[in-house]
C-alpha atoms as a PDB file:
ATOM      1  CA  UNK A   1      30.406  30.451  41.902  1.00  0.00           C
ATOM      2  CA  UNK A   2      31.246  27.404  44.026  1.00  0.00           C
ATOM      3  CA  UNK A   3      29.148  26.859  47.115  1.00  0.00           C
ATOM      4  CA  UNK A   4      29.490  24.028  49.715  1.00  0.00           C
ATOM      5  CA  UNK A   5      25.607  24.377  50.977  1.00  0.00           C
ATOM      6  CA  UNK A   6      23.868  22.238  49.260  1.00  0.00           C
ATOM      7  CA  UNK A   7      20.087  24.079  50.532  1.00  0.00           C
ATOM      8  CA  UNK A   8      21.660  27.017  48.145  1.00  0.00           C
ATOM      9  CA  UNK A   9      22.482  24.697  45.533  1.00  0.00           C
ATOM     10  CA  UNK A  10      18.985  23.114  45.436  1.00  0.00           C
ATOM     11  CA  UNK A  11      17.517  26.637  45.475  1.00  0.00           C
ATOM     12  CA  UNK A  12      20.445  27.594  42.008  1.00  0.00           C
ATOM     13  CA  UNK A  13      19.414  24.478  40.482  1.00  0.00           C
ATOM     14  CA  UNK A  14      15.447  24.563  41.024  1.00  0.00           C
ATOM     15  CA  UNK A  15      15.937  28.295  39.495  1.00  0.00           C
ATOM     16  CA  UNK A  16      18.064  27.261  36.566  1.00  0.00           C
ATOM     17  CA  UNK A  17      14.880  24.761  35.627  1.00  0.00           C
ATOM     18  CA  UNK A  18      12.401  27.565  35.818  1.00  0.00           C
ATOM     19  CA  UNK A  19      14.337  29.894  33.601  1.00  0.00           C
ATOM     20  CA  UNK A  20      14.936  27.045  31.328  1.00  0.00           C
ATOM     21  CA  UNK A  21      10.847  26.276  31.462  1.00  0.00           C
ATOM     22  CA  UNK A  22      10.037  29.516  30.663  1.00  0.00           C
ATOM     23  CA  UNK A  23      12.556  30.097  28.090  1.00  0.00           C
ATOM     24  CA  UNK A  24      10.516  26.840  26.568  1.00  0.00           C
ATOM     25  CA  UNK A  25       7.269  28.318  26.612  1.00  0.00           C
ATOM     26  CA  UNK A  26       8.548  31.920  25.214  1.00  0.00           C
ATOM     27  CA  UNK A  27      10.067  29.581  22.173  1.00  0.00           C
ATOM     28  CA  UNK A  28       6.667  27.059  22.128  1.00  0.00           C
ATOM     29  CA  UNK A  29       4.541  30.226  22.122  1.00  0.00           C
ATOM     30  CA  UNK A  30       6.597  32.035  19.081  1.00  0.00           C
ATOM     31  CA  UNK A  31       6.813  29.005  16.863  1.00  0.00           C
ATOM     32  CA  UNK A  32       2.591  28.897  17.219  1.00  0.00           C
ATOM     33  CA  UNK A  33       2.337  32.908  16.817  1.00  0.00           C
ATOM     34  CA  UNK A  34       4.999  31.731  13.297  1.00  0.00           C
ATOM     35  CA  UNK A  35       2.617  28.873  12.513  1.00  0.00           C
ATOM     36  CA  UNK A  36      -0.804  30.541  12.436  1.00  0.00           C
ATOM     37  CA  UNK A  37       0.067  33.643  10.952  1.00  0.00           C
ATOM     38  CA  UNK A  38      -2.310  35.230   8.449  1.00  0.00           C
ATOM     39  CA  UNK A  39      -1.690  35.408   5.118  1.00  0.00           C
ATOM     40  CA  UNK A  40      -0.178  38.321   3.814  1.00  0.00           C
ATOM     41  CA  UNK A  41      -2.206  40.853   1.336  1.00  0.00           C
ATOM     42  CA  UNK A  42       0.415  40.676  -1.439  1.00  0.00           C
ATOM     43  CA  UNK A  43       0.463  37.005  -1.306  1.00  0.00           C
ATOM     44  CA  UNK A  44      -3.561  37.072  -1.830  1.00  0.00           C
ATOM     45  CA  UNK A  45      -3.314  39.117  -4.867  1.00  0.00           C
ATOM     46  CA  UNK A  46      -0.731  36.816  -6.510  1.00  0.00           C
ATOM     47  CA  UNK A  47      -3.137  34.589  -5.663  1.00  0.00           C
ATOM     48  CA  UNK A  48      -5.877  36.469  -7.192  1.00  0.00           C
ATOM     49  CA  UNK A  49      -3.615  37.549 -10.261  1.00  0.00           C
ATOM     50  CA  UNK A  50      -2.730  33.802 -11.156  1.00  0.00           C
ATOM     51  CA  UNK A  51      -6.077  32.364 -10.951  1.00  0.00           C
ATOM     52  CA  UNK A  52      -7.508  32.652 -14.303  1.00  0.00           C
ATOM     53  CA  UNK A  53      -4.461  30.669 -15.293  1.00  0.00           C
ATOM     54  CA  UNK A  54      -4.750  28.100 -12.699  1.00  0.00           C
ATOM     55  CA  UNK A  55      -8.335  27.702 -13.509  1.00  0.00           C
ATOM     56  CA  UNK A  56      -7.267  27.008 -17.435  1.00  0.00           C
ATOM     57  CA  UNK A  57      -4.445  24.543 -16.380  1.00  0.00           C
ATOM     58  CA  UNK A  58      -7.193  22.881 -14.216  1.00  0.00           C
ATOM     59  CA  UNK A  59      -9.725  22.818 -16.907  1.00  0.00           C
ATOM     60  CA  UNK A  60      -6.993  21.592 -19.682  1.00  0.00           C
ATOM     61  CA  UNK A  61      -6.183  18.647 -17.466  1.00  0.00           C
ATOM     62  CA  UNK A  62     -10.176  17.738 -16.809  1.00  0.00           C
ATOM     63  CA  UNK A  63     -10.336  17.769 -20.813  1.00  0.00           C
ATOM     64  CA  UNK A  64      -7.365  15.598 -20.849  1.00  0.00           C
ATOM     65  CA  UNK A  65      -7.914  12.606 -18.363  1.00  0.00           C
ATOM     66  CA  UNK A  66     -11.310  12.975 -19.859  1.00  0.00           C
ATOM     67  CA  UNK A  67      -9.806  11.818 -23.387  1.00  0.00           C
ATOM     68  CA  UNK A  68      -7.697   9.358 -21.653  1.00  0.00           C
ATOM     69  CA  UNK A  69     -10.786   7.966 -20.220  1.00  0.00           C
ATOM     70  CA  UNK A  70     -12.370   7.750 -23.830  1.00  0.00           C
ATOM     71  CA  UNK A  71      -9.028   6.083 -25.126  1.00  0.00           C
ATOM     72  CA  UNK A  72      -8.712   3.374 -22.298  1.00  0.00           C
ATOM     73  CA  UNK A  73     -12.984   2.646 -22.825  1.00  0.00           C
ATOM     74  CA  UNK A  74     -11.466   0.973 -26.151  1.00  0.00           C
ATOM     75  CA  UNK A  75      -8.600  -0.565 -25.120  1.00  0.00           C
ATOM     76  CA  UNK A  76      -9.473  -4.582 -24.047  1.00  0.00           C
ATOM     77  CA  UNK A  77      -5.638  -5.812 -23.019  1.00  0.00           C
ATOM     78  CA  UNK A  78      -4.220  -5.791 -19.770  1.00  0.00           C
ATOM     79  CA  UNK A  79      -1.010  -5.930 -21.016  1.00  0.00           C
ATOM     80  CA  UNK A  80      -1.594  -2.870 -23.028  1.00  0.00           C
ATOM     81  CA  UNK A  81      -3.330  -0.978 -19.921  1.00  0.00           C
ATOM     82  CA  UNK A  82      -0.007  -1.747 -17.750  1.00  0.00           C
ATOM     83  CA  UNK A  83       2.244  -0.352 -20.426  1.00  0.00           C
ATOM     84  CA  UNK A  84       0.215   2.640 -20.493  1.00  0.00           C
ATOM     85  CA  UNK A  85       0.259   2.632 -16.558  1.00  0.00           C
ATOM     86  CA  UNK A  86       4.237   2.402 -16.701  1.00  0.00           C
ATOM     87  CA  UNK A  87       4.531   5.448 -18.916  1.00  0.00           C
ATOM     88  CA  UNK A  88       1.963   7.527 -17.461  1.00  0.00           C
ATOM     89  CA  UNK A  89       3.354  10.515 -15.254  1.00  0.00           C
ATOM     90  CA  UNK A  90       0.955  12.026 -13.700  1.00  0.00           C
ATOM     91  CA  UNK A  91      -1.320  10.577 -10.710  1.00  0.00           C
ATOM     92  CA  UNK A  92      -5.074  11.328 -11.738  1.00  0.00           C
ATOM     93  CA  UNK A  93      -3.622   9.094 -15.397  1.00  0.00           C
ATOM     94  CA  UNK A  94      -2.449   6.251 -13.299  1.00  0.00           C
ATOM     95  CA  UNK A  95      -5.708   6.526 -11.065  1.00  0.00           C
ATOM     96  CA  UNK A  96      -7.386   6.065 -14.351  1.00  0.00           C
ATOM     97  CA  UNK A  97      -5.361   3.378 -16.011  1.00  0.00           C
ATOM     98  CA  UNK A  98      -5.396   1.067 -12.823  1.00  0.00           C
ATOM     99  CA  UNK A  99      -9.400   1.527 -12.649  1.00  0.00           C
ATOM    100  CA  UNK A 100      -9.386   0.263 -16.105  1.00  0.00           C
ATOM    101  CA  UNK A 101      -7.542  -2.572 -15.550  1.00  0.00           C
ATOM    102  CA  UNK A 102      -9.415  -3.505 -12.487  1.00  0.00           C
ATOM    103  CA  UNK A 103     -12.552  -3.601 -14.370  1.00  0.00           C
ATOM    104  CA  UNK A 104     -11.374  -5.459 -17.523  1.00  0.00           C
ATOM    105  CA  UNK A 105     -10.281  -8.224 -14.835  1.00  0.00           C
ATOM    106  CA  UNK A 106     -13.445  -8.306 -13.107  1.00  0.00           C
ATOM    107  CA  UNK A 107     -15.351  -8.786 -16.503  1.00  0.00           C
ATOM    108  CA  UNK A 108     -12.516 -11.568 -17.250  1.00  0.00           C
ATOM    109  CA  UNK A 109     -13.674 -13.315 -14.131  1.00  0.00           C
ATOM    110  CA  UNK A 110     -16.764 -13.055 -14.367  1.00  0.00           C
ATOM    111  CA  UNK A 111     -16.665 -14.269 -18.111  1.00  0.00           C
ATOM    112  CA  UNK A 112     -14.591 -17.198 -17.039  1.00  0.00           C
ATOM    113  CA  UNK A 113     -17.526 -17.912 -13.811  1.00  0.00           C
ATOM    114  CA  UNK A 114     -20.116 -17.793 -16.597  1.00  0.00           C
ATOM    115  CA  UNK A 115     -17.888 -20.379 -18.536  1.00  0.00           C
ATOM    116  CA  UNK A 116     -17.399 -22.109 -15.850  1.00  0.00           C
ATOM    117  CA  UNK A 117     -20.922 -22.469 -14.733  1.00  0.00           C
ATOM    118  CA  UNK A 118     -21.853 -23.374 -18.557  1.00  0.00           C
ATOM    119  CA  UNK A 119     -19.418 -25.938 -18.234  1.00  0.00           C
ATOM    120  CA  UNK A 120     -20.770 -27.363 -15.046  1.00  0.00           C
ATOM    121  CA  UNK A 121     -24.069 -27.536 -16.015  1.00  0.00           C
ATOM    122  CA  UNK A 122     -23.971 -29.603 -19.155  1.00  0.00           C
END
């Protein structure tokens, strides 16, 4: 309704805010009850159910970045170390393959600073 007091109107308004404050915290405080709540049992036991095969993926992939890691040991190109990185899919193999790489070009440096001080001193 319209009023023409404005003491009234101050006292509307200044109630309006403090429903709309509260309203705030009743939403704040359900989003948090929503955020932290525990898990349920059924999810645990598909949980529990799928672990043996989670734990054989996980154990298939250790015993395959560990044969990449053999495979890149012989490999002694950059070039063919940033092919490899192109193609490779998954992010432990890339991890690998740019570790590689950064530690055939530190042993080209310091061959060519070994050169290079050979060089100097003759």
């Amino acid at each position: 309704e319209a009023t023409l007091d404005l003491a009234e109107r101050r006292r509307i308004r200044s109630a309006i805010r403090e429903l709309q404050r509260q309203e705030l915290e009743r939403d704040e405080e359900t989003l948090a009850s929503k955020r932290f709540r525990p898990e349920r049992s059924s999810q645990r036991q598909d949980e529990k159910e799928n672990w043996p095969q989670s734990q054989r993926l996980e154990e298939e992939q250790q015993a395959a970045l560990a044969a990449l890691s053999e495979q890149l040991e012989a490999i002694t190109s950059v070039e063919e170390l940033t092919k490899l990185l192109r193609a490779a899919g998954e992010y432990e193999e890339r991890k690998l393959i740019r570790a590689a790489i950064r530690k055939l070009r530190a042993e080209e440096i310091e061959a060519a600073t070994l050169a290079g001080n050979v060089q100097s001193s003759r």
